[in-house]
Protein backbone atom coordinates (compact mmCIF):
# COMPACT_ATOMS: atom_id res chain seq x y z
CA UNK A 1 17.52 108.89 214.74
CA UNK A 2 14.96 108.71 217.23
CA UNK A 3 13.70 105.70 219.52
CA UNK A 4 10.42 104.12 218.17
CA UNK A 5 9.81 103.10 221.32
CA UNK A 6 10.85 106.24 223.40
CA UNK A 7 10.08 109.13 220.59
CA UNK A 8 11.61 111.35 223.48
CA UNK A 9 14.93 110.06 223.04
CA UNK A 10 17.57 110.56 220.55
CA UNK A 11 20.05 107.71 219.39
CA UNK A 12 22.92 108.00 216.70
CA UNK A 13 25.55 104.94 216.25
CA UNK A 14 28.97 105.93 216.91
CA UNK A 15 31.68 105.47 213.94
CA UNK A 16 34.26 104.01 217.31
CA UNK A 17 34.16 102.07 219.78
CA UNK A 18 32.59 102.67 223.05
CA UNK A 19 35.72 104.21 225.25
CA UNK A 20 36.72 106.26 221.80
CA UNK A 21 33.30 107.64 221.84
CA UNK A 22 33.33 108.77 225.27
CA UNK A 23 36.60 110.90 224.56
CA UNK A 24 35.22 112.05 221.62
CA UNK A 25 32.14 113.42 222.77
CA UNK A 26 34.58 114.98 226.09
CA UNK A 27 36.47 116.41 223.75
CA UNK A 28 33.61 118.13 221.16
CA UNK A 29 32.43 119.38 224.76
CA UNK A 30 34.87 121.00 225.68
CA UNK A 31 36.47 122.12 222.55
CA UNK A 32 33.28 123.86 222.04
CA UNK A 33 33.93 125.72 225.24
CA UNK A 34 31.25 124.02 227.27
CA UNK A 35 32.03 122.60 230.89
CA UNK A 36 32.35 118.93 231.18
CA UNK A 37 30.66 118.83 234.83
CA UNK A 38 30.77 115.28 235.29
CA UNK A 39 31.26 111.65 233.99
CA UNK A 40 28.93 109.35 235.97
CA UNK A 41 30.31 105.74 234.90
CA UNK A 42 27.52 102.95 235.74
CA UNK A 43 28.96 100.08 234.69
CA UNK A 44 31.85 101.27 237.33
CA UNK A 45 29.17 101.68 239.61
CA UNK A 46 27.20 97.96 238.99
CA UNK A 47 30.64 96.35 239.28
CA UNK A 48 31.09 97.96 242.96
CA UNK A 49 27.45 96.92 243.92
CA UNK A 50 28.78 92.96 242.82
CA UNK A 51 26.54 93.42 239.65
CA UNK A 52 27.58 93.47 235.46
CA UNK A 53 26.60 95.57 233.04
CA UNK A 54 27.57 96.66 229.64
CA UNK A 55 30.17 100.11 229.58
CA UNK A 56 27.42 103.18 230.03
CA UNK A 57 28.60 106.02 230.77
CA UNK A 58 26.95 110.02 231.26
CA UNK A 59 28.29 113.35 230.40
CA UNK A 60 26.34 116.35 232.10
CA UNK A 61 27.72 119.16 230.42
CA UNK A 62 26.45 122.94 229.58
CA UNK A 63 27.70 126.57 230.15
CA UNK A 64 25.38 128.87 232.32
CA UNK A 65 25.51 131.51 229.82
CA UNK A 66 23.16 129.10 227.79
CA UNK A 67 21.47 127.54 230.56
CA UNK A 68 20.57 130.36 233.41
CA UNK A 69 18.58 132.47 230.80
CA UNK A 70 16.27 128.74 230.06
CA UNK A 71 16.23 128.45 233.89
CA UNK A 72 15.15 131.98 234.66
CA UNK A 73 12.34 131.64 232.14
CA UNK A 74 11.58 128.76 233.36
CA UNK A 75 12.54 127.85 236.84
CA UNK A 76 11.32 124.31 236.42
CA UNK A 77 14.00 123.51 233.82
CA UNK A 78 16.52 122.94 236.08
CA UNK A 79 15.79 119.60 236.68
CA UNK A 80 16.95 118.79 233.25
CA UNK A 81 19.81 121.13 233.10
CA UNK A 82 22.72 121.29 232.52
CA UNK A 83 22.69 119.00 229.47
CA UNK A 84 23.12 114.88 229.46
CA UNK A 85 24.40 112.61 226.81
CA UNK A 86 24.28 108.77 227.50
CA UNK A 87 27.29 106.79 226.03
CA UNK A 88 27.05 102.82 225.93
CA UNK A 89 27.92 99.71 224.48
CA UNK A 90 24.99 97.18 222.73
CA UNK A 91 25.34 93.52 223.36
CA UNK A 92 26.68 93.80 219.45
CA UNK A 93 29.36 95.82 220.63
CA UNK A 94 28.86 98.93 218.92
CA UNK A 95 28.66 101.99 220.74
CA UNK A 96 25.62 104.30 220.86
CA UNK A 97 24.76 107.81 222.39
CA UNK A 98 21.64 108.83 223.30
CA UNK A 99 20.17 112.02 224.91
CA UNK A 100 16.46 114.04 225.25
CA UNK A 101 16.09 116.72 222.54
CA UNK A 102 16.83 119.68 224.75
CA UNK A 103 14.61 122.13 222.49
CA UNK A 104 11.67 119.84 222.69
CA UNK A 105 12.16 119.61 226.36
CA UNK A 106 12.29 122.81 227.61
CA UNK A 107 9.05 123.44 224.92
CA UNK A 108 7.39 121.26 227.07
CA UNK A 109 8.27 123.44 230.27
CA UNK A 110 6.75 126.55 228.71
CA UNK A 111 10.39 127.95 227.60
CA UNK A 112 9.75 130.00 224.42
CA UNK A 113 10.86 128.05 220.93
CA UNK A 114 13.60 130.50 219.96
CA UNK A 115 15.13 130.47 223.45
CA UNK A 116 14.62 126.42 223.62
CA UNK A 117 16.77 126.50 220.04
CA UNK A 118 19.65 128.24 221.65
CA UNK A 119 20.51 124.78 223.21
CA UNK A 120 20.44 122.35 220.43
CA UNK A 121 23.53 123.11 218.87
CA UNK A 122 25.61 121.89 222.09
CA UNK A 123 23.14 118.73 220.81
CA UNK A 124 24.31 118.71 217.51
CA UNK A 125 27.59 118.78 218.22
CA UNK A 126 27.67 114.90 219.89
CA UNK A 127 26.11 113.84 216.67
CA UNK A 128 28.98 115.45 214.70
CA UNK A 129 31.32 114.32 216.84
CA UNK A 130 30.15 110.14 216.79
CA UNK A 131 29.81 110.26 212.54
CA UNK A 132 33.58 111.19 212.23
């Protein structure tokens, strides 16, 4: 499902709630033997800074044998890799993830369609693993 209002974004409604879906999408990263590089918690971050804000939460992931032939064909690229997924909680409650198709992307940075498409199955992967 894509954002009307942000066509460049990507957003699928998790089956759990929001700290299952964050272990969930860990785990589908790293079972599918990509690196989990790092979890960047914001609402963690807001409470420190004396601020609230709903659970959000990013995974940047990726493996370099995917990524370093994108970033050698396109040096540029690198400011979107490796790959991030957005994990966070509506005021409803339900949790949502929500990430920029990578093949579209790296399109847009001149990267050739078939080597874009070697990305978007570590996409596809978060979408499987929120509909379970």
């Amino acid at each position: 499902m894509t954002d009307a209002a942000q066509p460049d974004i990507v957003e699928h409604v998790s089956s759990t709630d929001f700290a299952s879906t964050v272990e969930r999408i860990a785990n589908a990263i790293t079972a599918a033997g990509l690196t989990l590089f790092a979890r960047i918690d914001h609402a963690a971050g807001a409470r420190e800074a004396g601020l609230a804000m709903p659970p959000a939460t990013v995974l940047i992931y990726g493996h370099a044998k995917g990524g370093t032939p994108v970033m050698l064909a396109a040096p540029a690229t690198a400011l979107d890799l490796p790959l991030r997924v957005l994990v966070r909680q509506r005021e409803d409650g339900q949790a949502v993830i929500a990430f920029h198709p990578v093949a579209a992307m790296l399109r847009r940075a001149g990267v050739a369609p078939d080597l874009a498409a070697r990305l978007e199955p570590a996409q596809h992967l978060l979408i499987k693993a929120v509909a379970q």
